[in-house]
C-alpha atoms as a PDB file:
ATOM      1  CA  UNK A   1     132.130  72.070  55.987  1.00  0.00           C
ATOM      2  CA  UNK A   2     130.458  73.250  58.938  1.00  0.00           C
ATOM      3  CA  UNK A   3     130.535  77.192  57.930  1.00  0.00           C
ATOM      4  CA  UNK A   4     127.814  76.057  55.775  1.00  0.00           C
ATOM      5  CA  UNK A   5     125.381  75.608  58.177  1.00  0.00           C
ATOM      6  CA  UNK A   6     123.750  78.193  60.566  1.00  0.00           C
ATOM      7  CA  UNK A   7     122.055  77.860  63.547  1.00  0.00           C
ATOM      8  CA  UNK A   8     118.385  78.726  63.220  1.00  0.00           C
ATOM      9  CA  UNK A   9     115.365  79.061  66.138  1.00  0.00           C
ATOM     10  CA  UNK A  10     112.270  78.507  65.857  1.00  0.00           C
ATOM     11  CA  UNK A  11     109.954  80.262  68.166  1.00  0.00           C
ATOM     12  CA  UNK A  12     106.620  79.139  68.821  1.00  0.00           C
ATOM     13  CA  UNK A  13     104.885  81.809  70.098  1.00  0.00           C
ATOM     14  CA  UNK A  14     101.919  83.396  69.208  1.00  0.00           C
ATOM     15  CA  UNK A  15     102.179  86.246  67.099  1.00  0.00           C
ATOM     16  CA  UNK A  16     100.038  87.808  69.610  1.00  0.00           C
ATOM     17  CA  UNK A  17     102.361  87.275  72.609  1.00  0.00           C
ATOM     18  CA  UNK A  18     105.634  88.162  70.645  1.00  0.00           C
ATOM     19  CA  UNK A  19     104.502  91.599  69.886  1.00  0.00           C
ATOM     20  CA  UNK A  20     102.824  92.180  73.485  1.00  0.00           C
ATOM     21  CA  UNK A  21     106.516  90.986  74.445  1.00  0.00           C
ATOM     22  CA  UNK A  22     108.206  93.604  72.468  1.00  0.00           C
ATOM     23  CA  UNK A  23     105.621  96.051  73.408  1.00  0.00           C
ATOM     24  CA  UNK A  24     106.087  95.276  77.245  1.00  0.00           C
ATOM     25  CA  UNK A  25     110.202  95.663  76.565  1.00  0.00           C
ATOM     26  CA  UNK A  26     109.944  98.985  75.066  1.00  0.00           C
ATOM     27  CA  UNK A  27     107.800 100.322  77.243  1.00  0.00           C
ATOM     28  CA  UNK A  28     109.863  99.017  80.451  1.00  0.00           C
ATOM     29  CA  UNK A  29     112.808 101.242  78.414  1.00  0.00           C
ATOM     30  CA  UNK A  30     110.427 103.956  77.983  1.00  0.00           C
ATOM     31  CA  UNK A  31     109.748 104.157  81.968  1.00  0.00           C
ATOM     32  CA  UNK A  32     113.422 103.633  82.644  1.00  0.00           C
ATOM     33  CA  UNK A  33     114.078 106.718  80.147  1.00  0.00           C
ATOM     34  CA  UNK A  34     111.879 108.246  82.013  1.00  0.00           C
ATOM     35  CA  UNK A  35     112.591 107.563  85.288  1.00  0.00           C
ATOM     36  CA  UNK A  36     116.306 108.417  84.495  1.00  0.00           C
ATOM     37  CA  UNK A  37     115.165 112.291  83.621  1.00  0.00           C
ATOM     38  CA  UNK A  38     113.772 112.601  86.174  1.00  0.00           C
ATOM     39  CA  UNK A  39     116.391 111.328  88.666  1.00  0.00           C
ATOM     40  CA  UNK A  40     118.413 114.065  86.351  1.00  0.00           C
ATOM     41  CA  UNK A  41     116.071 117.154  86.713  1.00  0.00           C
ATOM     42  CA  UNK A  42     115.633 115.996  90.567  1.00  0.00           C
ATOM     43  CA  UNK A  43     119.511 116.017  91.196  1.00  0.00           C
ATOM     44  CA  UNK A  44     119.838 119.103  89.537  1.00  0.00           C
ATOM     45  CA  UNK A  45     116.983 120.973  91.557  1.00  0.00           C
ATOM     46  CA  UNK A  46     118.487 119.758  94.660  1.00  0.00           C
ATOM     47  CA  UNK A  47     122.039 119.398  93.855  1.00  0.00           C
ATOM     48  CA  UNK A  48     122.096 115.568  95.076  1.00  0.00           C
ATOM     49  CA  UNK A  49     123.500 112.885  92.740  1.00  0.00           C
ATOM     50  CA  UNK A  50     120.902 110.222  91.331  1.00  0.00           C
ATOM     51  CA  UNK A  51     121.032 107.078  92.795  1.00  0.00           C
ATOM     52  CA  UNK A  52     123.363 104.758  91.997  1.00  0.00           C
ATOM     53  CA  UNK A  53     123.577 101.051  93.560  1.00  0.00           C
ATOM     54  CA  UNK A  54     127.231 100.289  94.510  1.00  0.00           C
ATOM     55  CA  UNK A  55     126.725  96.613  96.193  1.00  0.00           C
ATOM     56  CA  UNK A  56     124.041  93.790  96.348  1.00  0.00           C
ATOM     57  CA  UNK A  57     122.833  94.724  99.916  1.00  0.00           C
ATOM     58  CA  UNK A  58     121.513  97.962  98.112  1.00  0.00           C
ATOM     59  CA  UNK A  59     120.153  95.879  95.383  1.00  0.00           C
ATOM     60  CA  UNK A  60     118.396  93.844  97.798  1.00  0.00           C
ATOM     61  CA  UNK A  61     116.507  97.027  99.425  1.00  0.00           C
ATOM     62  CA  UNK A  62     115.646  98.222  95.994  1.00  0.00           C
ATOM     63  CA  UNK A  63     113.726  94.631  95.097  1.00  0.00           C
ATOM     64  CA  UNK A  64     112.188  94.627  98.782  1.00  0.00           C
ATOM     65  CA  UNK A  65     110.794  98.446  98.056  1.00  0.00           C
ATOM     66  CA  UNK A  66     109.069  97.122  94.695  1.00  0.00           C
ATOM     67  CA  UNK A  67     108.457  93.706  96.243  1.00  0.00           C
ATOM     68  CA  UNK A  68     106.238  95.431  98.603  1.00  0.00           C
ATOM     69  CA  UNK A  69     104.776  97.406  96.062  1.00  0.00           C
ATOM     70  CA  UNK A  70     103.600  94.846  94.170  1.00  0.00           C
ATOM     71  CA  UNK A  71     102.123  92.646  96.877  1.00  0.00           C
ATOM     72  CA  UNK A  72      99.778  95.551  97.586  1.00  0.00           C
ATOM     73  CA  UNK A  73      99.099  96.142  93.785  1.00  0.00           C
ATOM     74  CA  UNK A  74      98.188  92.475  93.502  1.00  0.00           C
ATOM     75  CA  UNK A  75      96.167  92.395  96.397  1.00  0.00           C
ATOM     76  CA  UNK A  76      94.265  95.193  95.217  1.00  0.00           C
ATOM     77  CA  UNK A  77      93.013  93.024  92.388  1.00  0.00           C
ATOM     78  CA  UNK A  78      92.506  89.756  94.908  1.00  0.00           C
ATOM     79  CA  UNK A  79      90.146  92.479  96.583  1.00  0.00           C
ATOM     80  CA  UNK A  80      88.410  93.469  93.473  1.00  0.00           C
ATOM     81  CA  UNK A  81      87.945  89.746  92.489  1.00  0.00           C
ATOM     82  CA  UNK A  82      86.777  88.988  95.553  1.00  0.00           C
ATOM     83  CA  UNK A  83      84.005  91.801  95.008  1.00  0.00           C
ATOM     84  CA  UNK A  84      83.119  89.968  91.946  1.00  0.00           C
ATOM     85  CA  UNK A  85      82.292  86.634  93.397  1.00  0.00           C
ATOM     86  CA  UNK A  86      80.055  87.982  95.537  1.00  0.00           C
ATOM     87  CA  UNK A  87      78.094  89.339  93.032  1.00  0.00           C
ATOM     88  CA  UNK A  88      77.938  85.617  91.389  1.00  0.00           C
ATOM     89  CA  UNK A  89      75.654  84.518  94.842  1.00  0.00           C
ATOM     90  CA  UNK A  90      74.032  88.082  94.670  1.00  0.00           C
ATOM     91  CA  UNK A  91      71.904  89.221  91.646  1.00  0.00           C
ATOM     92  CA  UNK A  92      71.128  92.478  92.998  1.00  0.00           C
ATOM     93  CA  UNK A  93      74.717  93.171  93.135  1.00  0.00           C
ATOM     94  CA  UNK A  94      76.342  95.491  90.645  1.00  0.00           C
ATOM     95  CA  UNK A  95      79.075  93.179  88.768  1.00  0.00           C
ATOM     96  CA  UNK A  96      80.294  96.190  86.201  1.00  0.00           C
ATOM     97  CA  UNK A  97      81.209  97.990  89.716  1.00  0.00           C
ATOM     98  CA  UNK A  98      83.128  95.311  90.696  1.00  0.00           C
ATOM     99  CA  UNK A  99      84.716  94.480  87.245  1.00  0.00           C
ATOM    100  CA  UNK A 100      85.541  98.312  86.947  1.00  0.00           C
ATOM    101  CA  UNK A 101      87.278  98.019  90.381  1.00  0.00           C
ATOM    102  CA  UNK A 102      89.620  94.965  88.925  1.00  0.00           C
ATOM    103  CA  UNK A 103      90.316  97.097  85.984  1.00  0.00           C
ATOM    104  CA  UNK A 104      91.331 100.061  87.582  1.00  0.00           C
ATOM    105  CA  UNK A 105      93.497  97.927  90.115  1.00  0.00           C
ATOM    106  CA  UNK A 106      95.371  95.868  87.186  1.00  0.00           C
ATOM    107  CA  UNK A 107      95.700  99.512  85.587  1.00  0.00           C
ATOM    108  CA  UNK A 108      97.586 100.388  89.192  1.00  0.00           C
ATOM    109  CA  UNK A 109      99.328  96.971  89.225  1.00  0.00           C
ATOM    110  CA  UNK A 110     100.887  97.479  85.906  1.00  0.00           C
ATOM    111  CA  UNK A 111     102.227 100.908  86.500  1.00  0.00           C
ATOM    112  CA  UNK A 112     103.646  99.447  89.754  1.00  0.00           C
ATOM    113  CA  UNK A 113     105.066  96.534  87.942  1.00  0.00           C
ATOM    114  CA  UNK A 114     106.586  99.055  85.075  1.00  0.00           C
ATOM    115  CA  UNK A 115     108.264 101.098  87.272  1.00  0.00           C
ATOM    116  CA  UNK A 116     109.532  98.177  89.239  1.00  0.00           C
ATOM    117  CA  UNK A 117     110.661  96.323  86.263  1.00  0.00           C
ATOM    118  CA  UNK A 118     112.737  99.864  85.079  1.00  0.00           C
ATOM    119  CA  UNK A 119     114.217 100.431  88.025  1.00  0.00           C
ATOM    120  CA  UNK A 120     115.014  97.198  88.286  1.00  0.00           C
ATOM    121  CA  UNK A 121     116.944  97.218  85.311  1.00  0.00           C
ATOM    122  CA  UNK A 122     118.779  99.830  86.308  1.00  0.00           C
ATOM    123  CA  UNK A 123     119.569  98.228  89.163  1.00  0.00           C
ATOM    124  CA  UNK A 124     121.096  95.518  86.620  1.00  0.00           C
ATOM    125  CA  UNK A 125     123.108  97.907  85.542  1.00  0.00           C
ATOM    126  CA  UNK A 126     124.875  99.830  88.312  1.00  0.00           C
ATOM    127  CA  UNK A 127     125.048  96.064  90.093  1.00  0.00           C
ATOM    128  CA  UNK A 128     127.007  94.983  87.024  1.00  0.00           C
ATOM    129  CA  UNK A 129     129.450  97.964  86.979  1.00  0.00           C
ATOM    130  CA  UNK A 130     130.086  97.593  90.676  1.00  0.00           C
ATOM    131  CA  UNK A 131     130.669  94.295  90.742  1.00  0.00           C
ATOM    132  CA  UNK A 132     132.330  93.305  87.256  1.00  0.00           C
ATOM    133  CA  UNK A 133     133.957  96.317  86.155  1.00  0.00           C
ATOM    134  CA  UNK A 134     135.061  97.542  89.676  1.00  0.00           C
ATOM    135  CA  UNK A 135     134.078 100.426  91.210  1.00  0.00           C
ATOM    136  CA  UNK A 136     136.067  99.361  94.478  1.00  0.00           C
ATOM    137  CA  UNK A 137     137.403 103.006  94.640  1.00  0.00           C
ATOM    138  CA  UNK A 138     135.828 105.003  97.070  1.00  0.00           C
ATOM    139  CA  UNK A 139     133.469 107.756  95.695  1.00  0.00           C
ATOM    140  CA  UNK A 140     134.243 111.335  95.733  1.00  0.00           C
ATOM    141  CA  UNK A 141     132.458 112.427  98.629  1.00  0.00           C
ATOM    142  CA  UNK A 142     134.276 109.367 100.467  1.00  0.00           C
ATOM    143  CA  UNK A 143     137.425 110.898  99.043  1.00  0.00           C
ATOM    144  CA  UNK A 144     136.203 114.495 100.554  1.00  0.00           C
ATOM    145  CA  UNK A 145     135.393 112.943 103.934  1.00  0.00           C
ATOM    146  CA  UNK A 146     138.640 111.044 104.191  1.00  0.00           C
ATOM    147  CA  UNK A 147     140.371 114.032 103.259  1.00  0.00           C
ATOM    148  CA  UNK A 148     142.092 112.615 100.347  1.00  0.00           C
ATOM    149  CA  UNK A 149     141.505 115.695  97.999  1.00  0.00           C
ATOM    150  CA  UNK A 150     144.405 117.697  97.019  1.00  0.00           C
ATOM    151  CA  UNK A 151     143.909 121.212  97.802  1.00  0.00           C
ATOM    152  CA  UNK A 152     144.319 123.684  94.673  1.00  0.00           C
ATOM    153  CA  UNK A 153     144.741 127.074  94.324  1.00  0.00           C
ATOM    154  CA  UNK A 154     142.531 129.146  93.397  1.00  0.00           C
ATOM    155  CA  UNK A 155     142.273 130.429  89.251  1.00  0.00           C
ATOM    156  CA  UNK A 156     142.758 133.828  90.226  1.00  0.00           C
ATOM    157  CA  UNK A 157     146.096 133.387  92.205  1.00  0.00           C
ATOM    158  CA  UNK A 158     147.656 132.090  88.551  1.00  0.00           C
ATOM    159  CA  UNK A 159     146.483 134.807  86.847  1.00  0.00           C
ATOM    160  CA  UNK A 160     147.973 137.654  89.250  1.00  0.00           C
ATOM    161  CA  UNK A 161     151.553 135.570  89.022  1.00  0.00           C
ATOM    162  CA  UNK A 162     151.657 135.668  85.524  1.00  0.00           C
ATOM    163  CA  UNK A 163     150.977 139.485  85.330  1.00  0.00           C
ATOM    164  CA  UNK A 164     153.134 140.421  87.870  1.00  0.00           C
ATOM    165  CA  UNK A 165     155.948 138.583  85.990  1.00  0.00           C
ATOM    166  CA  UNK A 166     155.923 140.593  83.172  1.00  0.00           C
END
């Protein structure tokens, strides 16, 4: 009797604020894409892996980074605002200056906050892998430092073997 009924939701929201929502999620994707390729084109042009987070501590430095980031972003526009009210007391004061100013600094606040949010979820990600999945193995360059690495021979010694044996 019960697989007759499903469970339904009923959200609330604005129509407005749902589709700024779903706007604000693909472009945090967008940024991560992004930010991906370019970890990609970086690692190739300097032969260095992209980063990946193995632990929390390393999760933790990441959000500090951004954290700090976005306290100066946000400050920006406390700054701006403040430039405004003292145009309220002042009518020879330019207000579209200041109002500019608070633009331009939300402008630099959301790109911060993008980026951060991206990153973020990348973050997310490798923290998940490490710690659910297991990536208690040590990496390859911990292998190549411990010396665990089998040494092989090189292609080219094969080759000569098999055409001296005929």
């Amino acid at each position: 009797m019960s697989d007759k009924y499903e469970q339904m939701e009923l959200d609330t929201r604005p129509l407005l604020q749902v589709a700024i929502e779903d706007l604000t999620e693909t472009a945090i994707a967008d940024t991560g894409q992004l930010i991906k390729e370019h970890h990609r084109q970086v690692a190739q042009e300097t032969l260095t892996a992209p980063p990946y987070v193995r632990n929390r501590h390393e999760a933790y430095g990441i959000v500090s980074e951004h954290l700090t980031k976005i306290i100066s972003a946000v400050k920006s526009i406390k700054d701006s605002t403040g430039s405004l009210l003292t145009t309220l007391a002042e009518p020879n004061m330019n207000a579209v200056d200041a109002t500019s100013s608070i633009v331009n600094s939300t402008v630099a606040t959301t790109y911060v906050l993008l980026v951060a949010a991206a990153e973020m979820r990348r973050t997310l990600n490798d923290l998940y892998t490490a710690e659910n999945i297991g990536l208690d193995e040590p990496s390859p360059m911990e292998k190549l430092l411990e010396g665990e690495f089998q040494e092989v021979e090189p292609a080219d010694a094969g080759e000569d073997e098999e055409e001296t044996e005929e």
